[in-house]
Protein backbone atom coordinates (compact mmCIF):
# COMPACT_ATOMS: atom_id res chain seq x y z
CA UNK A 1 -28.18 30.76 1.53
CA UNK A 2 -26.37 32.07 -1.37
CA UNK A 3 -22.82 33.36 -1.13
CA UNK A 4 -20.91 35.59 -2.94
CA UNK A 5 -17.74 34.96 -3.86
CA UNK A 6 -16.07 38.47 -3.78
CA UNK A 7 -12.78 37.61 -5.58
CA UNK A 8 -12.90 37.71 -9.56
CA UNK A 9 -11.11 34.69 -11.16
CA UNK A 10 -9.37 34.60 -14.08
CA UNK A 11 -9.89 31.07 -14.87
CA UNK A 12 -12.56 28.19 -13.82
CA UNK A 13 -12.10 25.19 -15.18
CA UNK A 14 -15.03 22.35 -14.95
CA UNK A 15 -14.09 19.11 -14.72
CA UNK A 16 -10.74 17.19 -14.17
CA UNK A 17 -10.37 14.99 -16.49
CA UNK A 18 -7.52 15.42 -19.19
CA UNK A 19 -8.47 18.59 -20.99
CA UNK A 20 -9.08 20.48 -17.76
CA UNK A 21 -6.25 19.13 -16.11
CA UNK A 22 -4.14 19.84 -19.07
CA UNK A 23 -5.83 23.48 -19.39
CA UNK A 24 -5.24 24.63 -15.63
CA UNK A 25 -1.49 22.81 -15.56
CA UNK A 26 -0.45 24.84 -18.81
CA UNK A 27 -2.10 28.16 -17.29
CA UNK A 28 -0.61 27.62 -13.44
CA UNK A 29 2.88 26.96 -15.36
CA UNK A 30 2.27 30.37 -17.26
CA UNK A 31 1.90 32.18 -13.64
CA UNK A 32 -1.91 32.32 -14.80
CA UNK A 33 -4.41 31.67 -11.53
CA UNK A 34 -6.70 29.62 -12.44
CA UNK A 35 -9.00 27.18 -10.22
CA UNK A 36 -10.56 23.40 -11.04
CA UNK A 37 -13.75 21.77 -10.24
CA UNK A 38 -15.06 18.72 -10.21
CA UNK A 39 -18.08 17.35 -9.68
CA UNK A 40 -16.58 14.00 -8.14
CA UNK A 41 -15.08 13.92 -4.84
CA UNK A 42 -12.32 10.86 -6.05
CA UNK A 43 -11.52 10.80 -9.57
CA UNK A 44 -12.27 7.89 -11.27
CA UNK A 45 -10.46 4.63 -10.96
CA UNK A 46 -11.23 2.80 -14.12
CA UNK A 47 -8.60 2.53 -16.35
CA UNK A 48 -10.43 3.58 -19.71
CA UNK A 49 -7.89 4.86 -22.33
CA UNK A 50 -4.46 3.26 -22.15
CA UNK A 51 -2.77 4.60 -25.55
CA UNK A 52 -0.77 8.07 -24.52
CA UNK A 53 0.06 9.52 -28.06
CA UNK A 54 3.95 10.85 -28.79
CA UNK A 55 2.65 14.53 -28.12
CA UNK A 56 1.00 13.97 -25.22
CA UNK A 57 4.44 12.14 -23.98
CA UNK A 58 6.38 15.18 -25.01
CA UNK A 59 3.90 17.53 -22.97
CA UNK A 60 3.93 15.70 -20.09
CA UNK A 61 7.98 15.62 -20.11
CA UNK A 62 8.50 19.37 -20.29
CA UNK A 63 6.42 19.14 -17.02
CA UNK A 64 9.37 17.10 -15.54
CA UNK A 65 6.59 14.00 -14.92
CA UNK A 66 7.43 11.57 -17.46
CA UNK A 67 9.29 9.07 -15.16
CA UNK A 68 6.07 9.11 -12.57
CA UNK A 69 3.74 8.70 -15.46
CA UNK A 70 5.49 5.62 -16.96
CA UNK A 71 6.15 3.97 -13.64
CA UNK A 72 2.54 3.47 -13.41
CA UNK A 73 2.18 2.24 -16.58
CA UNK A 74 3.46 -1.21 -19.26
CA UNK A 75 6.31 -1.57 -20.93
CA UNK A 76 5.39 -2.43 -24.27
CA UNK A 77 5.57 -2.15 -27.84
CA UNK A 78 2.40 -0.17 -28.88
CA UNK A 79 1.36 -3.00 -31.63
CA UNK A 80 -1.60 -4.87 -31.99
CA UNK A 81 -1.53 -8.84 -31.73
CA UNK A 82 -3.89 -10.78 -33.40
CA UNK A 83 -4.23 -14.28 -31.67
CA UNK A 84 -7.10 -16.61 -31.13
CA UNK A 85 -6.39 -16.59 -27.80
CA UNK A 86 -3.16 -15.81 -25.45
CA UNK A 87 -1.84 -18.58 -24.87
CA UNK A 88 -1.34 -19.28 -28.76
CA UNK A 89 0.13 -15.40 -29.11
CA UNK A 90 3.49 -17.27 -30.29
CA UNK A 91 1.28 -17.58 -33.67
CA UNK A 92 -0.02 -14.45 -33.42
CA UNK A 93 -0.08 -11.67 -36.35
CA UNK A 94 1.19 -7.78 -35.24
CA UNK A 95 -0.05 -4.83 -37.35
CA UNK A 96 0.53 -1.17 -36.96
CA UNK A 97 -2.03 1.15 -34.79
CA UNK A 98 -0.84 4.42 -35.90
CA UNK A 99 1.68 5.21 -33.22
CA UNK A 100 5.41 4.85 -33.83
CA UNK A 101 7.49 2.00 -32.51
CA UNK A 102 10.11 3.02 -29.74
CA UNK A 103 12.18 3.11 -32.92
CA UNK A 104 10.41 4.87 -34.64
CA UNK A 105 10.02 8.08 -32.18
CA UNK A 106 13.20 7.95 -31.72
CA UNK A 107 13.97 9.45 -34.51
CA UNK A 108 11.40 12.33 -34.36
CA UNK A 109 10.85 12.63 -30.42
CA UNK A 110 13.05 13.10 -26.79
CA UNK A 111 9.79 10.58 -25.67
CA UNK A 112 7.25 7.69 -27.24
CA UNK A 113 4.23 6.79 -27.03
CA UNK A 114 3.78 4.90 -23.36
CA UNK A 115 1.17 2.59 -22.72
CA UNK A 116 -0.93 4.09 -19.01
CA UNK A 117 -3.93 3.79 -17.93
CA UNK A 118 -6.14 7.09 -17.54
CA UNK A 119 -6.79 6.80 -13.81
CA UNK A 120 -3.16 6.58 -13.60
CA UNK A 121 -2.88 9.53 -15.56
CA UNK A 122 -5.20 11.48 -13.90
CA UNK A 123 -3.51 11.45 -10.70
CA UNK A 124 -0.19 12.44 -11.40
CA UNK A 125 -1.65 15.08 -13.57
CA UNK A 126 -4.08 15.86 -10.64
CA UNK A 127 -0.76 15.61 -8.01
CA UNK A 128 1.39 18.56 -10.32
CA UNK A 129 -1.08 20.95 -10.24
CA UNK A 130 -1.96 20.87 -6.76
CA UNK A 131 1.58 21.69 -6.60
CA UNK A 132 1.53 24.41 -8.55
CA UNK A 133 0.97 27.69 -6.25
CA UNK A 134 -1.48 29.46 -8.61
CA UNK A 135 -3.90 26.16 -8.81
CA UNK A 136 -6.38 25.57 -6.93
CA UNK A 137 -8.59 22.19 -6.96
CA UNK A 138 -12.17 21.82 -5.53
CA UNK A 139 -13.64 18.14 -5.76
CA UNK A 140 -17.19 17.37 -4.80
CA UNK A 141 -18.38 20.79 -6.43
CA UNK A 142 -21.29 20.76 -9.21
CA UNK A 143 -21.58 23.94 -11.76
CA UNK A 144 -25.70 24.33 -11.56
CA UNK A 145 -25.91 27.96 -13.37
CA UNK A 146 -24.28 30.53 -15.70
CA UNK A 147 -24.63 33.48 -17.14
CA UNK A 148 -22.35 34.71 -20.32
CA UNK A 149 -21.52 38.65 -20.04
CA UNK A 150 -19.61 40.78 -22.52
CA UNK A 151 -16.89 40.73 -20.07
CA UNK A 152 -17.14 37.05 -17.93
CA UNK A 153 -18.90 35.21 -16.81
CA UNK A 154 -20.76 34.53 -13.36
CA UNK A 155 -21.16 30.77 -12.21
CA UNK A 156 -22.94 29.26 -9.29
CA UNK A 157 -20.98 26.33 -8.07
CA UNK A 158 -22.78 23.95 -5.11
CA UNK A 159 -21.31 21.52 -2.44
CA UNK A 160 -22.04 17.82 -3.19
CA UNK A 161 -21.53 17.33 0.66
CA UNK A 162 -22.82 20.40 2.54
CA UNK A 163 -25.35 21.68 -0.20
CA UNK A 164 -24.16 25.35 -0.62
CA UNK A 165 -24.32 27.57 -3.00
CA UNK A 166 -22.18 30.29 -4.19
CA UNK A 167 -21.78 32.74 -6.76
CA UNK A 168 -18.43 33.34 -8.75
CA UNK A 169 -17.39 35.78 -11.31
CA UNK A 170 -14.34 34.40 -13.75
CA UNK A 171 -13.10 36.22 -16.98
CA UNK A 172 -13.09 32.87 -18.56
CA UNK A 173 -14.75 29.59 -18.07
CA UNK A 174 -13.17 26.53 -19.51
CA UNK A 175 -15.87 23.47 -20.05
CA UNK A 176 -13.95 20.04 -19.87
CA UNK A 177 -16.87 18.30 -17.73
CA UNK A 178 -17.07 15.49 -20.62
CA UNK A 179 -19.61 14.13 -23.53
CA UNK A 180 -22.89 15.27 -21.32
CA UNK A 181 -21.42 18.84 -20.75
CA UNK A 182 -23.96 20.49 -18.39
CA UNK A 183 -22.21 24.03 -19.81
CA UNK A 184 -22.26 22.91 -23.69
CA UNK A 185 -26.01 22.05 -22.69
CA UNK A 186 -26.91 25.12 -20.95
CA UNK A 187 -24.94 27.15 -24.13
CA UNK A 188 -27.15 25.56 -26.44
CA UNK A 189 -24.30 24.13 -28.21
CA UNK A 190 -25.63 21.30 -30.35
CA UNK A 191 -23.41 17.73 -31.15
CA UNK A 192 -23.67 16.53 -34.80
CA UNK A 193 -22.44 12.97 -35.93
CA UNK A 194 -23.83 9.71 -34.76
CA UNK A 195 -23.96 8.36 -31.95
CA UNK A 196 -24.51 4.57 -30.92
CA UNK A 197 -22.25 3.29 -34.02
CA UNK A 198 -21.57 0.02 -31.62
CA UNK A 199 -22.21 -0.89 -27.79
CA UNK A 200 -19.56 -2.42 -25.55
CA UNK A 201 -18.54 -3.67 -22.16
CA UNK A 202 -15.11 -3.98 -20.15
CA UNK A 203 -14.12 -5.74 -17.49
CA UNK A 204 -11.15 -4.82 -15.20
CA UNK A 205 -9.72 -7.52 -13.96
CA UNK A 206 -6.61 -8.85 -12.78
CA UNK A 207 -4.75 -12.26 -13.89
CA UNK A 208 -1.56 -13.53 -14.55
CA UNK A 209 -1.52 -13.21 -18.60
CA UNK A 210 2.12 -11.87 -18.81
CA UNK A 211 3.41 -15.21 -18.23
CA UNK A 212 1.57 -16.32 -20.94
CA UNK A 213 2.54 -13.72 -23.74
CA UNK A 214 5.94 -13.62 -22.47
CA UNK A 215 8.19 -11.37 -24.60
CA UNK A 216 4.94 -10.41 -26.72
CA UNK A 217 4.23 -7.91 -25.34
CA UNK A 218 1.55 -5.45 -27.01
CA UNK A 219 -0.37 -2.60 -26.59
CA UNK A 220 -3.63 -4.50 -27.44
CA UNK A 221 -4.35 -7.81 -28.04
CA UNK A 222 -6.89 -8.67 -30.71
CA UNK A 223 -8.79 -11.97 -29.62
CA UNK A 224 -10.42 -14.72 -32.29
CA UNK A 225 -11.62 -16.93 -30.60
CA UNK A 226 -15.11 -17.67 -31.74
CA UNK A 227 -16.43 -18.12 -28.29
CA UNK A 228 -14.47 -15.62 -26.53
CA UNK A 229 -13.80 -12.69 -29.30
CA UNK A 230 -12.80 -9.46 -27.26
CA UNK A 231 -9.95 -6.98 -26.95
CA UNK A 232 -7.10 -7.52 -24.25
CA UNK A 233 -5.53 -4.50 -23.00
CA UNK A 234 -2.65 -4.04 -20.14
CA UNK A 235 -3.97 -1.52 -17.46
CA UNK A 236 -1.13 -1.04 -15.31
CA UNK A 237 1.13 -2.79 -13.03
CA UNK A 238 -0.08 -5.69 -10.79
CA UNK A 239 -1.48 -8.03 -13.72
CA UNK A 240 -4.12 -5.31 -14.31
CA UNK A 241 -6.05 -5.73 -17.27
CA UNK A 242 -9.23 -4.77 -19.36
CA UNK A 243 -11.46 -6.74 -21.20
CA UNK A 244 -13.83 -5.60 -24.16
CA UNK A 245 -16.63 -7.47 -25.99
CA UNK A 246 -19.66 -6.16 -28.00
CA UNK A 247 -22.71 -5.87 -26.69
CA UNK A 248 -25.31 -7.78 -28.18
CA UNK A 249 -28.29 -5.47 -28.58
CA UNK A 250 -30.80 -5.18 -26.06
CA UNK A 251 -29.03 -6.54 -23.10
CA UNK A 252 -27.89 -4.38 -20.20
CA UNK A 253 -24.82 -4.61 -18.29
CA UNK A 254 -26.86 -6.42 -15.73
CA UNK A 255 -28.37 -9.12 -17.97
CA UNK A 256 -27.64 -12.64 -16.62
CA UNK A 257 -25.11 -13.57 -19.73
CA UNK A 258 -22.83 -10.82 -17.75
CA UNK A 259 -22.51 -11.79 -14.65
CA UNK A 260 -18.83 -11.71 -13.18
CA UNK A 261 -18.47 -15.61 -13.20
CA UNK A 262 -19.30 -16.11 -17.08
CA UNK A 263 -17.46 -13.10 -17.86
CA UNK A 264 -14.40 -14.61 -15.55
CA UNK A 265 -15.26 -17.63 -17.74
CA UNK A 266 -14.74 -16.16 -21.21
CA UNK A 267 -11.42 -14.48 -19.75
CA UNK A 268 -10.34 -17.71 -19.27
CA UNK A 269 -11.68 -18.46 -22.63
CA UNK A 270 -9.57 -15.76 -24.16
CA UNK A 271 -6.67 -16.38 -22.37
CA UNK A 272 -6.40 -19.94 -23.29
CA UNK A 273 -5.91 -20.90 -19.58
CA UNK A 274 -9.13 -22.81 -18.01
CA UNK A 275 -7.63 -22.47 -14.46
CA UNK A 276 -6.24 -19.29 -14.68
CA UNK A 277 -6.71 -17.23 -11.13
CA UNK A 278 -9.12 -14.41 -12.35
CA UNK A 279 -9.68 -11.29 -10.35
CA UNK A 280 -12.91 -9.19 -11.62
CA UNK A 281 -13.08 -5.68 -9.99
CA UNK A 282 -15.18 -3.37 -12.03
CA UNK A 283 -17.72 -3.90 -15.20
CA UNK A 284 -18.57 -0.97 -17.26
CA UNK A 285 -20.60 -0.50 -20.46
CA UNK A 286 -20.64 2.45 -23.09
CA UNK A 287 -21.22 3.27 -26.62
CA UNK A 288 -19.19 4.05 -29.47
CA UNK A 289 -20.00 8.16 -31.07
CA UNK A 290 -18.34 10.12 -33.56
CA UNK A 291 -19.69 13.58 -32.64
CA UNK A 292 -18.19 17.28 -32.64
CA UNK A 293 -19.92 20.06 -31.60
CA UNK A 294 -21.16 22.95 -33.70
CA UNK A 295 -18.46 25.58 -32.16
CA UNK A 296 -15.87 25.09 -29.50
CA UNK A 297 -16.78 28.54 -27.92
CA UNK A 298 -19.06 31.29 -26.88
CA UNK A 299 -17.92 34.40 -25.50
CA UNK A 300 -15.74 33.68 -22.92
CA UNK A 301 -16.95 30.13 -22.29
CA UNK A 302 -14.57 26.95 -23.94
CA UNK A 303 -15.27 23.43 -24.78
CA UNK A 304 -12.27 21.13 -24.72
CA UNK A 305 -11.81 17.67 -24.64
CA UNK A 306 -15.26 15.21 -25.06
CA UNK A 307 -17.17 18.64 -23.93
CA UNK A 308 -16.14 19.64 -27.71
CA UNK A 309 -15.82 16.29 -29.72
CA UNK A 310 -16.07 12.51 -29.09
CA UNK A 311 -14.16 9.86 -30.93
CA UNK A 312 -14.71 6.11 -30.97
CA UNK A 313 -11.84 4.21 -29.38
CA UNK A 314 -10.09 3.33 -32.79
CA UNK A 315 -7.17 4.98 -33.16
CA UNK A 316 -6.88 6.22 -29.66
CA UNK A 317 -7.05 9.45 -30.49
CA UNK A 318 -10.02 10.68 -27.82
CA UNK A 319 -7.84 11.36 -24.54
CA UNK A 320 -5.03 12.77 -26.76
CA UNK A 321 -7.18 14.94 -28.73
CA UNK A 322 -8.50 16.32 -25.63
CA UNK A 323 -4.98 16.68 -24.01
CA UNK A 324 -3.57 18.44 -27.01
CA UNK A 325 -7.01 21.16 -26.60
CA UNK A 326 -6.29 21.66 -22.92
CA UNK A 327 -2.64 22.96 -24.12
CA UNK A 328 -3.53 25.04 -26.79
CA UNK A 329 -6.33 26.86 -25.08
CA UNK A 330 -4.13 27.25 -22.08
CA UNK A 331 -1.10 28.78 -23.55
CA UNK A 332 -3.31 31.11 -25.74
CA UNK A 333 -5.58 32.09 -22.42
CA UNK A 334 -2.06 32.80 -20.67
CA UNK A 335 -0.65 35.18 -23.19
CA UNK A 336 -4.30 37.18 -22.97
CA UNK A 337 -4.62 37.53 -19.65
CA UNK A 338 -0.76 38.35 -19.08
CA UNK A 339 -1.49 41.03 -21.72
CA UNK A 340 0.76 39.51 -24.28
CA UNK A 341 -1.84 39.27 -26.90
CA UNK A 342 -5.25 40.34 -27.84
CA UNK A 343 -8.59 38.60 -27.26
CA UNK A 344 -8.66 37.70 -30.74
CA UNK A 345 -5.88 35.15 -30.46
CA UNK A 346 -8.47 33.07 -28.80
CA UNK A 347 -10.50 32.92 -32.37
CA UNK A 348 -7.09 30.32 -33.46
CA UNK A 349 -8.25 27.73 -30.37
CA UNK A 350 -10.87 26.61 -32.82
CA UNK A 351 -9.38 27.83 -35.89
CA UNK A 352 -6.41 25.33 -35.46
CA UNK A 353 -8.00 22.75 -33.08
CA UNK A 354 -10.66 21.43 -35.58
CA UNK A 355 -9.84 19.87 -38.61
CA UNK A 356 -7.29 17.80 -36.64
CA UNK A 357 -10.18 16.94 -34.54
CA UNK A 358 -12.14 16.37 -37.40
CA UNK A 359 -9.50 14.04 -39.09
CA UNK A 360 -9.41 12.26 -35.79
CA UNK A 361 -13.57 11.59 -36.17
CA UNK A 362 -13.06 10.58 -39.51
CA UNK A 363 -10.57 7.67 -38.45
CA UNK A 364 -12.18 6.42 -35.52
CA UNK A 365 -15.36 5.94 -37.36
CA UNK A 366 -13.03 3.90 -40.12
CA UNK A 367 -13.46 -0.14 -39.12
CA UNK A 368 -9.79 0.08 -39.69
CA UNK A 369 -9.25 3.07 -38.00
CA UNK A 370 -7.12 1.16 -35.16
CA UNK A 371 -4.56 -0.25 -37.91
CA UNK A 372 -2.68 2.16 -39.62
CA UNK A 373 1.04 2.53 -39.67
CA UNK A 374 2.74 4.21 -37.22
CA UNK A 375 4.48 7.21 -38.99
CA UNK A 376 1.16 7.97 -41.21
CA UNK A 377 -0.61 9.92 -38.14
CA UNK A 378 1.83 11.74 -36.95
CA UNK A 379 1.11 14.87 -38.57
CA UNK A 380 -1.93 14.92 -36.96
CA UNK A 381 -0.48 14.54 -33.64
CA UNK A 382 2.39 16.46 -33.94
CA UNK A 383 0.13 19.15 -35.66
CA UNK A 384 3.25 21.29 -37.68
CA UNK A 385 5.62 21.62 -34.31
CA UNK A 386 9.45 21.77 -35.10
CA UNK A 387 11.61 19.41 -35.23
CA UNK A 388 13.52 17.43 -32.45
CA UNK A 389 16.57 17.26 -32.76
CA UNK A 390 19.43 16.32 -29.73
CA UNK A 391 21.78 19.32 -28.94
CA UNK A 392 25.53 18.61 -29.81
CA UNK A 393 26.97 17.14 -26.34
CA UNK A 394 29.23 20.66 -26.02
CA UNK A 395 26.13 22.29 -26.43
CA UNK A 396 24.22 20.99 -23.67
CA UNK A 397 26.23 20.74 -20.74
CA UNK A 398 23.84 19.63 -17.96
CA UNK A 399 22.37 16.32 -20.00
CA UNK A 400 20.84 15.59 -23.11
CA UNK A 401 18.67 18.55 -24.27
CA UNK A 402 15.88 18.35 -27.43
CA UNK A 403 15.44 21.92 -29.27
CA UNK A 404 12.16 20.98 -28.01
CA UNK A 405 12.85 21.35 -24.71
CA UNK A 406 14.67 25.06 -25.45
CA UNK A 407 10.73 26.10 -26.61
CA UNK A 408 9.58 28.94 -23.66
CA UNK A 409 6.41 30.07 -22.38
CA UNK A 410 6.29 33.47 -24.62
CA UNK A 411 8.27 33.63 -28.06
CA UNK A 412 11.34 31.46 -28.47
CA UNK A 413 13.89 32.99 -31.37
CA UNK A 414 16.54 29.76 -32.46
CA UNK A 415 19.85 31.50 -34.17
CA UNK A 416 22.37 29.65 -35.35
CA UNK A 417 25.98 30.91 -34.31
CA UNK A 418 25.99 34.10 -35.43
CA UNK A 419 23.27 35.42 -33.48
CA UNK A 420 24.08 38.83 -32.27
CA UNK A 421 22.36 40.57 -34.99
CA UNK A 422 19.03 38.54 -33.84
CA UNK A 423 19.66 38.80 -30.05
CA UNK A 424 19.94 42.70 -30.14
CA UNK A 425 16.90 42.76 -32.07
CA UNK A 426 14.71 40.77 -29.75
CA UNK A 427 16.33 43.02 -27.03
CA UNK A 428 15.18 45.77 -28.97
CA UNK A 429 11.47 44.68 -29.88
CA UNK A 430 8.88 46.65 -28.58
CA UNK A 431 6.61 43.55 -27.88
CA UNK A 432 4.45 43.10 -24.99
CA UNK A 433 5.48 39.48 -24.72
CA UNK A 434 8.95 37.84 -23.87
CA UNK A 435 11.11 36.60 -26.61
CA UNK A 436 13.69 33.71 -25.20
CA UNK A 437 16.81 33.28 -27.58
CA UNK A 438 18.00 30.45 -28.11
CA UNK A 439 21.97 30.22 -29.79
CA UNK A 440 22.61 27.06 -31.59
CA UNK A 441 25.33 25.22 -32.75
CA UNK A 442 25.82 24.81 -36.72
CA UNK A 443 24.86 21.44 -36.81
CA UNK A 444 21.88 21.28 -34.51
CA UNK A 445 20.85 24.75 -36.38
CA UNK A 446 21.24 23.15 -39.57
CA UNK A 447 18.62 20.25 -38.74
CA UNK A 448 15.89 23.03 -37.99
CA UNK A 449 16.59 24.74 -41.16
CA UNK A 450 18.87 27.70 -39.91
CA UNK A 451 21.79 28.51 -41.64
CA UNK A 452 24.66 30.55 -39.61
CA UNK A 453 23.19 34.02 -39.72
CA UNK A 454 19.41 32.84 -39.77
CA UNK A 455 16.52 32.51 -37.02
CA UNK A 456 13.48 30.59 -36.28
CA UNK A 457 10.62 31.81 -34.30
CA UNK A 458 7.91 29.97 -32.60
CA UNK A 459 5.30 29.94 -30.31
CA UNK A 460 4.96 27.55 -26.93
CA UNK A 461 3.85 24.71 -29.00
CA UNK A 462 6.49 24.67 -31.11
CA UNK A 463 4.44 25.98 -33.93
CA UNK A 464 7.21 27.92 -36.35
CA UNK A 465 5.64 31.79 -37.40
CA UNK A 466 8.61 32.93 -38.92
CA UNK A 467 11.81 31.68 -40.32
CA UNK A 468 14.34 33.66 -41.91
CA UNK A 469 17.64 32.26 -43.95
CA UNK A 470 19.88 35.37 -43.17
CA UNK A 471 20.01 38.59 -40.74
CA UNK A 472 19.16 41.30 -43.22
CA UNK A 473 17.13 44.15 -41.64
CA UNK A 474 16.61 41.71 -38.51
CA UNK A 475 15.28 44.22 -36.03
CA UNK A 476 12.43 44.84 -38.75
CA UNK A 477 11.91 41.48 -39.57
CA UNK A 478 11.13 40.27 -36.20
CA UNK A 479 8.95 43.30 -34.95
CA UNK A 480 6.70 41.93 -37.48
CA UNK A 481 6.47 38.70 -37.22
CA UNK A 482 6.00 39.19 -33.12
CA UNK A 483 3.54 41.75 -33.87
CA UNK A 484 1.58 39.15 -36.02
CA UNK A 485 1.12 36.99 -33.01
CA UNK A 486 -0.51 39.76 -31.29
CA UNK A 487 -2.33 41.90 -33.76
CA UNK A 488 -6.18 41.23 -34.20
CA UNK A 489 -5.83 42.46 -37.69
CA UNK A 490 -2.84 40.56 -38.04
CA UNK A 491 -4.75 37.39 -36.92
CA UNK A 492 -7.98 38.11 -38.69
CA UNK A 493 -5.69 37.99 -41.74
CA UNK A 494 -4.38 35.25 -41.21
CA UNK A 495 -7.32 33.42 -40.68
């Protein structure tokens, strides 16, 4: 029997990995209610992508869950070692993958890059937004119909365990349920790029190879061997590891040549160690595709994440390209539904969101892709936000403070010391949305490019939209550039 659900939603999310965790985390935070579901009843426990990008670090601390996502992860320098096999990593070469050293960030980011496995990820992602009292989180519950309306639209979502069916109206669905999207599919949303471009396997397994690298320790491990050539990357505490190898064409996951003894075998192989204690616990298989679909929306449906685009695994860019989505559609859905903004804003989710995407295709389709120094892709993951820069100690009081983490969920004005000019205008605005000011001292204002009667505005992802150098006709000046945030014409300019 069908039900009907009799309670309009604003958001429904399908699918929990990290877009639509991301997505409903970034709405529940903006007092948006939003619910998740997924088809699974446990997320998944294989450890997939391991490389969380600067960004995505910085996201995850303004949630206050940085500690709890490292502490599940490896400490390591996120460098590639080239090595024939373990054992010999003494004689190893390091190059660059495209993500800053911890000295590196340092200098640009409050965070760096951490090394965690997704299933890890997932969960305390999973754990903050059942938290979160506008969430809500239904495993074990398949999307099987929709229908797009000028004004919603109207799932049917089914039971994996009991088998029924019900009926739900949402203003806006949010498609995160992966690279065979059963919403993208029943859009009619086609994928262009190639697919198949190579075939691998992993094995998760656990072993004892720290005490074999020792103090070399890397993000990925590049393996030579001739009978044993692979990638080695940490998974997590507890010696947990993944093993990949190409496919050789034609043979399954279940062909003899990859059974778990030979593939324990060719660990050992790799590691340089024929009586190390291997542990095998999962074998998976998948294939490399460089794909992006032909538009990320329609109506008031959203693709984010591999629902939208899939990357190859060079670079690392897949899982960070779909968190960074999830938190630009879900600030931009939260300033629309709290009336903050017109429906149009949503046209800059795909606007802004695709030729980073696109640059991230274009790399992970490189060979090289993987090997690129650190700083040189950081404007694509940083994508134009302001600068970080520590508060003077006087300044901050309660700890150490980034201007990043001053940003708020509507407008954020930065002044620097003479500010009253600026804070009586954004008093004054006649805005829909909030407009947090933020009083700096000369120094710290000085690094963003404020002199002592200027301002900076931006938006929640640090994404400047005005900056002035003095406080002539202030109240003017910011009326407009708040207005252009929220004007269709404004935006349809702009674009």
């Amino acid at each position: 029997m069908l039900k009907i659900d009799p309670k309009r939603r604003p958001v429904t999310v399908v699918g929990a990995g990290p877009a639509g965790l991301t997505t409903a985390i970034t709405l529940a935070r903006q007092g948006i209610e939003c619910v998740l579901v997924e088809r699974r009843a446990e997320l998944s426990s294989m450890p997939r992508a391991t490389a969380v990008s600067t960004r995505s670090m910085e996201l995850v601390r303004s949630w206050g869950l940085e500690n709890e996502l490292r502490a599940g992860g490896d400490d390591v320098e996120w460098t590639l070692l080239e090595c024939e096999t373990l054992a010999q990593a003494a004689s190893g070469a390091e190059f660059a993958l495209g993500l800053p050293t911890t000295g590196q960030a340092e200098l640009v980011s409050p965070t760096s890059p951490a090394c965690v496995p997704q299933d890890h990820l997932e969960a305390v992602l999973l754990r903050h937004l059942r938290s979160l009292p506008n969430a809500s989180v239904e495993l074990g519950t398949d999307l099987i119909d929709l229908n797009v309306s000028p004004d919603g639209v109207c799932v049917s979502l089914r039971d994996r365990e009991t088998g029924e069916v019900r009926r739900v109206d949402t203003r806006y669905l949010v498609a995160s349920d992966g690279a065979h999207s059963v919403v993208r599919d029943a859009l009619g949303i086609a994928m262009r790029g190639p697919d198949r471009l190579g075939e691998a396997i992993t094995v998760l397994f656990r072993a004892p190879l720290w005490e074999l690298v020792g103090a070399r320790r890397h993000g990925i491990y590049s393996i030579t061997h001739s009978g044993a050539a692979g990638t080695m990357l940490p998974a997590g505490h507890g010696d947990r590891w993944l093993f990949g190898i190409e496919r050789e064409p034609g043979l399954d996951l279940f062909d003899d040549k990859y059974t778990r003894s030979r593939l324990a075998a060719r660990i050992r192989l790799a590691a340089g160690s024929p009586t190390l204690p291997v542990r095998i616990e999962r074998t998976g298989a998948f294939s490399f595709a460089a794909q992006l679909a032909d538009r990320f929306s329609d109506g008031n449906v959203f693709l984010v994440g591999d629902a939208a685009h899939r990357a190859t695994p060079r670079g690392g860019t897949g899982m960070n390209s779909a968190i960074a989505d999830g938190f630009d559609l879900g600030w931009k859905l939260a300033w629309v539904l709290h009336g903050w903004a017109e429906p149009s804003l949503l046209d800059t989710y795909e606007a802004e969101r695709r030729p980073i995407v696109e640059h991230n295709l274009a790399r992970s389709v490189d060979p090289n892709g993987s090997r690129r120094p650190g700083p040189r892709e950081l404007h694509a993951d940083l994508a134009g936000r302001i600068a970080h820069t520590w508060l003077a100690p006087e300044a901050d009081g309660a700890g150490r403070t980034s201007s990043l983490d001053l940003i708020g969920h509507g407008l954020t004005l930065f002044t620097g010391p003479a500010a009253g000019a600026w804070e009586r205008a954004a008093t004054a605005a006649v805005v829909d949305m909030p407009i947090d000011v933020r009083r700096l001292d000369h120094v710290t204002g000085r690094t963003l490019g404020i002199g002592a009667g200027g301002a900076l505005l931006v938006r929640p992802d640090g994404m400047p939209i005005g900056s002035w150098p003095t406080h002539a006709d202030v109240a003017a000046t910011l009326r407009l550039a708040a207005e252009s945030m929220i004007s269709a014409d404004s935006l349809r300019r702009a674009a």
